[in-house]
Protein backbone atom coordinates (compact mmCIF):
# COMPACT_ATOMS: atom_id res chain seq x y z
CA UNK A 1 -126.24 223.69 227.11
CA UNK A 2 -128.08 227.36 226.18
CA UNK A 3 -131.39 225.93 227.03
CA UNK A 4 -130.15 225.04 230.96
CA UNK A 5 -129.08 228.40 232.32
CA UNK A 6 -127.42 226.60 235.57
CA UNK A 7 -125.59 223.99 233.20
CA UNK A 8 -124.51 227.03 230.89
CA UNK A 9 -122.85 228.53 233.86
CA UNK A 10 -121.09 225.34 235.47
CA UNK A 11 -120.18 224.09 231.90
CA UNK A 12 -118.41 227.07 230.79
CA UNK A 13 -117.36 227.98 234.43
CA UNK A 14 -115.25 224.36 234.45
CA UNK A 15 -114.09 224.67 230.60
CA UNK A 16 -112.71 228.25 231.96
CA UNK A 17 -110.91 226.15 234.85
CA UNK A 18 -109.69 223.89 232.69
CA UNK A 19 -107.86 226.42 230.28
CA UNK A 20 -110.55 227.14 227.77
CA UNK A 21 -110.15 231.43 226.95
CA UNK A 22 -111.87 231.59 223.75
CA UNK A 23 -115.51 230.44 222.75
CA UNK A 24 -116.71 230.70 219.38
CA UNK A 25 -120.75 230.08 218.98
CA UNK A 26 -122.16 229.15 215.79
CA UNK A 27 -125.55 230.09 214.49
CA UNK A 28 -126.71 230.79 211.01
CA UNK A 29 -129.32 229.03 208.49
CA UNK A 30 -127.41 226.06 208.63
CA UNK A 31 -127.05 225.55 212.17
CA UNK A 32 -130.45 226.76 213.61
CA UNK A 33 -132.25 223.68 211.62
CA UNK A 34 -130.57 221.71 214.59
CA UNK A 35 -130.02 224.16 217.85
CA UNK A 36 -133.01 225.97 218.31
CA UNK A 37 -131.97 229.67 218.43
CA UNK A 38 -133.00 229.82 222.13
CA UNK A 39 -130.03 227.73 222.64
CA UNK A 40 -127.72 230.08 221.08
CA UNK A 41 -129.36 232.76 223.28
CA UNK A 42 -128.47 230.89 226.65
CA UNK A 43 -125.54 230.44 225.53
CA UNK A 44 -124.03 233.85 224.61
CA UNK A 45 -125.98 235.15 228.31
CA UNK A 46 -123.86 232.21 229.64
CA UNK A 47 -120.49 232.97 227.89
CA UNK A 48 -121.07 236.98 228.65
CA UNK A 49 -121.24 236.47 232.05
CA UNK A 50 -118.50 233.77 232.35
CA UNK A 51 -116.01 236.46 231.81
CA UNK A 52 -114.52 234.21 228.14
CA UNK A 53 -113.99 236.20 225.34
CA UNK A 54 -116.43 235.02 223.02
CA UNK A 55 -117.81 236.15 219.42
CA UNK A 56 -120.31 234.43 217.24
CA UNK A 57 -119.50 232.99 213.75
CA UNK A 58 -122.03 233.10 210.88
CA UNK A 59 -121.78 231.01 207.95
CA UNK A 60 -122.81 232.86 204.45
CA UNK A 61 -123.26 231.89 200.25
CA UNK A 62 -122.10 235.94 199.75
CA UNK A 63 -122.47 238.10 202.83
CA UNK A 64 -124.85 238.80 205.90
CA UNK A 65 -126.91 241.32 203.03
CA UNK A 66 -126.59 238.87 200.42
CA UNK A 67 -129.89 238.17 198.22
CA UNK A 68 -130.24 234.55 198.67
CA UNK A 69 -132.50 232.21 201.30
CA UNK A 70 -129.77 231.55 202.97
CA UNK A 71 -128.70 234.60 203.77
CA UNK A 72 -131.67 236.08 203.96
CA UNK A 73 -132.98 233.74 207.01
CA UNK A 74 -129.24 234.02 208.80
CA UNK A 75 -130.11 237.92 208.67
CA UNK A 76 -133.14 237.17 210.30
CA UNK A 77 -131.43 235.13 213.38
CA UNK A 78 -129.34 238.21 213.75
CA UNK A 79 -131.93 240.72 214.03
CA UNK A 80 -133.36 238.76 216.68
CA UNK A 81 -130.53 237.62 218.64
CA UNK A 82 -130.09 241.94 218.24
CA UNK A 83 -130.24 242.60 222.02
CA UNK A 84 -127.07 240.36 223.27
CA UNK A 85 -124.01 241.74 223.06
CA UNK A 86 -121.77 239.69 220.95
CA UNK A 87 -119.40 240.28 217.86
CA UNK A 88 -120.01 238.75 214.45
CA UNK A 89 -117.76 236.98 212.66
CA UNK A 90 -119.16 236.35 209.30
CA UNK A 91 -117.94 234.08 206.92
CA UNK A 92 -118.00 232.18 203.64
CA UNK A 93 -119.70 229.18 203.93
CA UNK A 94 -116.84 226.16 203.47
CA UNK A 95 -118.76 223.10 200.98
CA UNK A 96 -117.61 220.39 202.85
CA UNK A 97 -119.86 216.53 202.91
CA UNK A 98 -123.08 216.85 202.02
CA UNK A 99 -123.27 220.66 201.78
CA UNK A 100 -120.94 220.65 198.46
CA UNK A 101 -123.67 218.57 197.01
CA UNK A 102 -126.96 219.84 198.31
CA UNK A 103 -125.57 223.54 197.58
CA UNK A 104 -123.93 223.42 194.25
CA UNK A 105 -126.28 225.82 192.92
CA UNK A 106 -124.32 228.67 194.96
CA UNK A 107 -121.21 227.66 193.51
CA UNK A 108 -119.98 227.74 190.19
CA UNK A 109 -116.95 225.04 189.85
CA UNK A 110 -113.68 225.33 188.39
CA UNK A 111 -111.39 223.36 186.50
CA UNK A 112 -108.51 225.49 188.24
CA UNK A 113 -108.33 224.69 191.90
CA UNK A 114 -105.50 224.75 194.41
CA UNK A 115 -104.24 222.23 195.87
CA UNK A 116 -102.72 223.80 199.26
CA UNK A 117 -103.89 222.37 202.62
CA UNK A 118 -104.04 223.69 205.85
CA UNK A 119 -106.07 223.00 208.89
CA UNK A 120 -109.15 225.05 209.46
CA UNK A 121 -108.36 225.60 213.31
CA UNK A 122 -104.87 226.70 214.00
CA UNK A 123 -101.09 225.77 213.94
CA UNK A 124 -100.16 223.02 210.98
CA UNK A 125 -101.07 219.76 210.71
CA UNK A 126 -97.80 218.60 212.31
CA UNK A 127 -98.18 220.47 215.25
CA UNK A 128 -101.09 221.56 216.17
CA UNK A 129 -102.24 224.69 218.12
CA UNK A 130 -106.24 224.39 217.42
CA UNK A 131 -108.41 220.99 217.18
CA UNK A 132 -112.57 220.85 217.09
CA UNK A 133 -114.37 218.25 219.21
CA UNK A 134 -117.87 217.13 218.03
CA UNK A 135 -121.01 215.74 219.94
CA UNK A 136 -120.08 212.50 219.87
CA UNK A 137 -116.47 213.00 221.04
CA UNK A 138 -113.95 212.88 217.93
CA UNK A 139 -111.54 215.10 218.10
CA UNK A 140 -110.45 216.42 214.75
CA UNK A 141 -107.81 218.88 212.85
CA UNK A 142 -109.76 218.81 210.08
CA UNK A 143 -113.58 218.34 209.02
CA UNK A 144 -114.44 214.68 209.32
CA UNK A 145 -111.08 213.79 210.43
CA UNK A 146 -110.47 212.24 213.42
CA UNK A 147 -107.21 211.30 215.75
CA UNK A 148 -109.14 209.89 218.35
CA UNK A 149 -112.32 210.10 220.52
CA UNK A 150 -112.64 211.87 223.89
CA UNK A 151 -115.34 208.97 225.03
CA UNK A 152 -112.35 206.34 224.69
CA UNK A 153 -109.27 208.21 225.35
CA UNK A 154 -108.47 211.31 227.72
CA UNK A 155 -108.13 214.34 225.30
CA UNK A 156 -104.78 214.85 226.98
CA UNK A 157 -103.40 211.17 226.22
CA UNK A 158 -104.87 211.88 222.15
CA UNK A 159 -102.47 214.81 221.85
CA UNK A 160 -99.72 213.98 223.60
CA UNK A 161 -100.00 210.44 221.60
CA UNK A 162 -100.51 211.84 218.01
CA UNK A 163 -98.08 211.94 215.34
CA UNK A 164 -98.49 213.24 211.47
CA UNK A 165 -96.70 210.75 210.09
CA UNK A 166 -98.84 207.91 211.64
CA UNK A 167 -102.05 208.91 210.29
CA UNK A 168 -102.10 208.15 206.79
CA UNK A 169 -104.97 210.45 205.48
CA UNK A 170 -103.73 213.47 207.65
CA UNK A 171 -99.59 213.05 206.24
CA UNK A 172 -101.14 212.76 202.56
CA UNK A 173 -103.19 216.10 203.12
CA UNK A 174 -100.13 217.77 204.80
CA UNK A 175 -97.77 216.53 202.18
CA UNK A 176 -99.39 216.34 198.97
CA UNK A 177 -102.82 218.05 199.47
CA UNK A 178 -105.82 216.38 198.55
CA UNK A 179 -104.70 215.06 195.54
CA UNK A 180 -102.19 213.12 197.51
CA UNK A 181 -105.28 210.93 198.79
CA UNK A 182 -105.50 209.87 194.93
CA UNK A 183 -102.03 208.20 195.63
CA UNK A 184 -103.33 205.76 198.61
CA UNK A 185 -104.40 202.18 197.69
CA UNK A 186 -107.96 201.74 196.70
CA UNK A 187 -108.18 205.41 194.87
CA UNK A 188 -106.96 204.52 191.84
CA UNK A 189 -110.57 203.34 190.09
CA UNK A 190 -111.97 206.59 191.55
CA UNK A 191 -113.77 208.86 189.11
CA UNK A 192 -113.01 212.63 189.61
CA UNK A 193 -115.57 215.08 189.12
CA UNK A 194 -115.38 217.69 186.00
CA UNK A 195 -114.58 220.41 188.59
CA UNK A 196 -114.72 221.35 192.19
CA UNK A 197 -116.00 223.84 193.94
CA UNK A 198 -112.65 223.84 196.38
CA UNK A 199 -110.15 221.26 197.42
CA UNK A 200 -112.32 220.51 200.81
CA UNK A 201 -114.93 219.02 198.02
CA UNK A 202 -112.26 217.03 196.27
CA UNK A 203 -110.69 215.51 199.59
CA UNK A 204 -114.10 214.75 200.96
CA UNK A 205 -115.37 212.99 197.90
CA UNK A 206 -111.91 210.59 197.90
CA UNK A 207 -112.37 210.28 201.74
CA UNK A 208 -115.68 209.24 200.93
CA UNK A 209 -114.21 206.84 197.78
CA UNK A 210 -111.78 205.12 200.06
């Protein structure tokens, strides 16, 4: 969308129609591998003229200064995105699918780890006030899980249709955190790691399992 100023504008103008109030843009050394940081730049022209409220998050390993590539080259998108007015909403980078492998390094595990749930977005799992929709249309209260997809079903029909307690991985996070996926048929041969980095990393690996 940032690299068509006219589809910027109608985009968020009709997403503002249609209720949207808030946009949150991403960019960091994560995301600018796959949107080019030109993108991100027609984007937050587009969002401060639409008259949203908008702010841009940053994913870090310690903090915007911290000593580390990552961080380092996130820095470095920031100093050039410098001119646009935007606020920055840093935060620690959440090792979730591939990242909790590819990034262990970062992140020393523990044997301790909690085992409370709650959904990244807003509102609780049983009702909820915040959901994420990716590229390819899933719609999701939490990372990598889906309760239906926007290409199949109005988004309005997947909310008003969706119930905890009839999606079996969600109710087992709600009730039991991720250890409660341990409890669902097929887990039981699963070998658990000698620590984890956080309980995303645990659910994702017996996600991945079952």
């Amino acid at each position: 969308m940032g690299n068509n100023p006219e589809r910027a504008r109608s985009s968020l103008k009709a997403l503002k129609d249609a209720g949207l109030s808030v946009l949150v843009i991403s960019v960091d050394a994560f995301h600018v591998e796959y949107v080019p940081i030109e993108s991100v730049r027609g984007a937050i022209i587009a969002a401060a003229n639409s008259g949203l409220f908008y702010c841009v998050t940053m994913d870090v390993i310690d903090f915007l200064d911290g000593d580390n590539p990552y961080d380092r080259q996130t820095r470095s998108i920031l100093e050039q995105l410098g001119d646009l007015p935007f606020a920055v909403i840093p935060s620690k980078l959440n090792l979730l699918g591939r990242a909790a492998d590819l990034l262990t390094d970062f992140f020393p595990a523990s044997e301790a780890m909690s085992n409370d749930c709650r959904p990244p977005y807003a509102g609780s799992f049983a009702a909820p006030s915040g959901i994420a929709i990716d590229p390819l249309g899933y719609v999701t209260l939490c990372h990598g899980i889906a309760i239906g997809n926007t290409k199949k079903t109005a988004i309005g029909e997947i909310l008003a249709n969706y119930r905890l307690e009839d999606h079996p991985i969600l109710n087992a996070v709600a009730t039991k955190g991720p250890l409660g996926l341990l409890e669902l048929a097929g887990s039981e041969n699963m070998r658990l790691r000698s620590g984890y980095i956080t309980s995303c990393q645990l659910c994702y690996d017996v996600r991945k399992h079952l």
